[in-house]
C-alpha atoms as a PDB file:
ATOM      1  CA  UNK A   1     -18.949 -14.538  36.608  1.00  0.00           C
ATOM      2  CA  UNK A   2     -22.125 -15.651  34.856  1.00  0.00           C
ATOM      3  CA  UNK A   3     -22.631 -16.910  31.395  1.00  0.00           C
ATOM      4  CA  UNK A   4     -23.021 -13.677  29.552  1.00  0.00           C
ATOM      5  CA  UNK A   5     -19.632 -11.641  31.261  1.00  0.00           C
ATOM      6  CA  UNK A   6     -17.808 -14.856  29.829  1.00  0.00           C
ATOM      7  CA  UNK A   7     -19.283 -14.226  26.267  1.00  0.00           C
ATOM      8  CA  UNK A   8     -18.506 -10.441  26.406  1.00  0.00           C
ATOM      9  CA  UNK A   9     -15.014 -11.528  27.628  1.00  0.00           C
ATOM     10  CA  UNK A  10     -14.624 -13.316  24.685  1.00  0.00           C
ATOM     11  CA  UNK A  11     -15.971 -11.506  22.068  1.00  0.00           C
ATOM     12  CA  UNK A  12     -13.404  -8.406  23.712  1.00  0.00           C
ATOM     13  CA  UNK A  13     -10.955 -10.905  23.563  1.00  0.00           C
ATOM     14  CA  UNK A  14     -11.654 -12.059  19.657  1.00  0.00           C
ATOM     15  CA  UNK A  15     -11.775  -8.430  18.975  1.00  0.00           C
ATOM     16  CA  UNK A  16      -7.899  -7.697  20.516  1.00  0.00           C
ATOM     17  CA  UNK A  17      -6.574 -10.813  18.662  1.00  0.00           C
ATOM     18  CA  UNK A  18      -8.141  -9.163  15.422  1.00  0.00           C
ATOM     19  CA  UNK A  19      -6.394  -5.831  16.292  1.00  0.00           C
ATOM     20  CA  UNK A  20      -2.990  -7.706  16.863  1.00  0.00           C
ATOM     21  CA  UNK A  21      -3.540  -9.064  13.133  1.00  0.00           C
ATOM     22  CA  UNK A  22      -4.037  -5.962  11.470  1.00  0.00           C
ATOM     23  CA  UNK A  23      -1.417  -4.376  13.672  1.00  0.00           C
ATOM     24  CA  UNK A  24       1.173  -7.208  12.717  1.00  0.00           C
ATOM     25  CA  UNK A  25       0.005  -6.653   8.633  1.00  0.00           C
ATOM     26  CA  UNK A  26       0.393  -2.649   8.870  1.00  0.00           C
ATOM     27  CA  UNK A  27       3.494  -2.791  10.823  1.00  0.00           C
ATOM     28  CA  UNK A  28       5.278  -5.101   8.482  1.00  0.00           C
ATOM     29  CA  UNK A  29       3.771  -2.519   5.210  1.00  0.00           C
ATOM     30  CA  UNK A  30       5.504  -0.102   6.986  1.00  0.00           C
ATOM     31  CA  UNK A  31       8.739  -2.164   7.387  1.00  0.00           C
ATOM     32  CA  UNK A  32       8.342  -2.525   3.734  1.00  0.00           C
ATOM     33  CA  UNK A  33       7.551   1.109   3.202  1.00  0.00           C
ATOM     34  CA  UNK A  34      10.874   1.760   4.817  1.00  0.00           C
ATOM     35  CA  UNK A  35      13.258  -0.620   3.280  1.00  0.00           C
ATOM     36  CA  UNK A  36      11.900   0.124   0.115  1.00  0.00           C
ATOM     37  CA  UNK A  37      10.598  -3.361  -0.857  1.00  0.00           C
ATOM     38  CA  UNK A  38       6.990  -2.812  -1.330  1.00  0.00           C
ATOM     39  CA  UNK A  39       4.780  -5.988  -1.773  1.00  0.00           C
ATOM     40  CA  UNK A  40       3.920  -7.384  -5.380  1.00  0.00           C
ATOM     41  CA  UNK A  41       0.905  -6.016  -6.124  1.00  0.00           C
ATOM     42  CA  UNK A  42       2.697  -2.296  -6.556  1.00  0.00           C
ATOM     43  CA  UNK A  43       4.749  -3.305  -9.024  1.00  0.00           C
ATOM     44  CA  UNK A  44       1.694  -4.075 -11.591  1.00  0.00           C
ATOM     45  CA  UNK A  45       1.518  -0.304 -11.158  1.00  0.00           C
ATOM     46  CA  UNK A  46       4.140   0.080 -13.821  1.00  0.00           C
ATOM     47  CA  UNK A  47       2.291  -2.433 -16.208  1.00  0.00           C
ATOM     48  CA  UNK A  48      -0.997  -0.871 -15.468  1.00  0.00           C
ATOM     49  CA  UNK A  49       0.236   2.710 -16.100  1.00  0.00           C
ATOM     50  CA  UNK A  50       1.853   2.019 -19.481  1.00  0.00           C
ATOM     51  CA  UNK A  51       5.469   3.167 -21.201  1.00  0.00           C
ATOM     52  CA  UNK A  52       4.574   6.157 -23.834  1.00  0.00           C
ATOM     53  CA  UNK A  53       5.849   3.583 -27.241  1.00  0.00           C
ATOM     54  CA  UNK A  54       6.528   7.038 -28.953  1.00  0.00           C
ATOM     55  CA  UNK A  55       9.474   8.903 -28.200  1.00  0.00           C
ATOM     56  CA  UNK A  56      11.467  11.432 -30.206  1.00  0.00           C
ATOM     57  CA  UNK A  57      14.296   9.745 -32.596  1.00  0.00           C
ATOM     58  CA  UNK A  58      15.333  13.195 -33.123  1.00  0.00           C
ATOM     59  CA  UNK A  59      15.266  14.574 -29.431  1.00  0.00           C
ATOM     60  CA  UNK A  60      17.385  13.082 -26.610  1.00  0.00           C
ATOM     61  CA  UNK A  61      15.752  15.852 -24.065  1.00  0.00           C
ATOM     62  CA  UNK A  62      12.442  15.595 -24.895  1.00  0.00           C
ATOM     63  CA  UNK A  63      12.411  11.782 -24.603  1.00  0.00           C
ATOM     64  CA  UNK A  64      13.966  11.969 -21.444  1.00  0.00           C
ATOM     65  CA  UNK A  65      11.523  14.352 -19.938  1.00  0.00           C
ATOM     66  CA  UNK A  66       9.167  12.287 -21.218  1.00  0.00           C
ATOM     67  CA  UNK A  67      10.301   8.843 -19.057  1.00  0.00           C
ATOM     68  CA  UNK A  68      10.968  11.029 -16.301  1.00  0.00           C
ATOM     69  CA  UNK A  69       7.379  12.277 -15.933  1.00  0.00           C
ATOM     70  CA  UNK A  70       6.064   8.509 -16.686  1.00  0.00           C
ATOM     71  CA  UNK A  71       8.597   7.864 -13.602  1.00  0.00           C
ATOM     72  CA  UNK A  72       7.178  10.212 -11.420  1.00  0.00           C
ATOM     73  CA  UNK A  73       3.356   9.183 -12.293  1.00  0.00           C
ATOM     74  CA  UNK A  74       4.106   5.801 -10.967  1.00  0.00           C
ATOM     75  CA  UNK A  75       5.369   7.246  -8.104  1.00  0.00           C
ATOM     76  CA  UNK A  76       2.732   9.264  -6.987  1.00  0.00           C
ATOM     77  CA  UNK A  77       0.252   6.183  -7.754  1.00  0.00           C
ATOM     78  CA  UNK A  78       2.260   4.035  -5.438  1.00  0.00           C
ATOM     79  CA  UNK A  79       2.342   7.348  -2.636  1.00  0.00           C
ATOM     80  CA  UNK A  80      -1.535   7.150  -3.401  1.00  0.00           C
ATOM     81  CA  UNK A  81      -1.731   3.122  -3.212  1.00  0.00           C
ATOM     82  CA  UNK A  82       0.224   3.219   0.115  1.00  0.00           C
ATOM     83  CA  UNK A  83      -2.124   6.009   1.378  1.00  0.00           C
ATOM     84  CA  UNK A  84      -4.784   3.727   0.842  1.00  0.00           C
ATOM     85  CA  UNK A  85      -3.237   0.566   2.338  1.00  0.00           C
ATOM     86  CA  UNK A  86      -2.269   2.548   5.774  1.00  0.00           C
ATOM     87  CA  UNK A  87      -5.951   4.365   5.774  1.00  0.00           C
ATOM     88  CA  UNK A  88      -7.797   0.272   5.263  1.00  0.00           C
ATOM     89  CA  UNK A  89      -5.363  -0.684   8.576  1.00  0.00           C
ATOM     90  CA  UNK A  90      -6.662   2.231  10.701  1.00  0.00           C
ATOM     91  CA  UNK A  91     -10.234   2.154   9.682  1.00  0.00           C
ATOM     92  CA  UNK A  92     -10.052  -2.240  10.492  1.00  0.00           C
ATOM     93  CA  UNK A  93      -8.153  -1.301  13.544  1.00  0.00           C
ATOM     94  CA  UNK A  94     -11.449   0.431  14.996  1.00  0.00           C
END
């Protein structure tokens, strides 16, 4: 082999070890994902999106639709954060 097959050679091989990196980080967000232990930087999503201060003295109900719908907006930010996260992986994978 000359001097330039051994520099494409490399470069393919620089490229795989890449892939294996990004492989290793997604597969261990999806590890996460599944043992529902997502990494740090979700949790700020429940500082970020803040508590409603105001609730209803008067109105057990209404306060308690009112965390449950402040529940379910952090959830769907974290379903939208881990959209992201997967999306980054496949688009560094190529």
């Amino acid at each position: 082999m000359n001097n330039q097959e051994n520099e494409y050679i490399n470069r393919l091989i620089t490229i795989r070890e890449k892939q294996t990196e990004i492989w290793k980080e997604q597969l261990m967000l999806e590890i996460r994902i599944h043992c529902k232990f997502l990494p740090q930087n979700f949790d700020h999503l429940e500082n970020f999106i803040s508590p409603i201060d105001y609730l209803p003295l008067n109105n057990n109900a209404k306060a308690i639709e009112i965390n449950n719908k402040h529940f379910r907006i952090i959830q769907e930010a974290k379903r939208q954060w881990l959209n992201y996260f997967l999306n980054i992986y496949e688009v560094k994978i190529q």
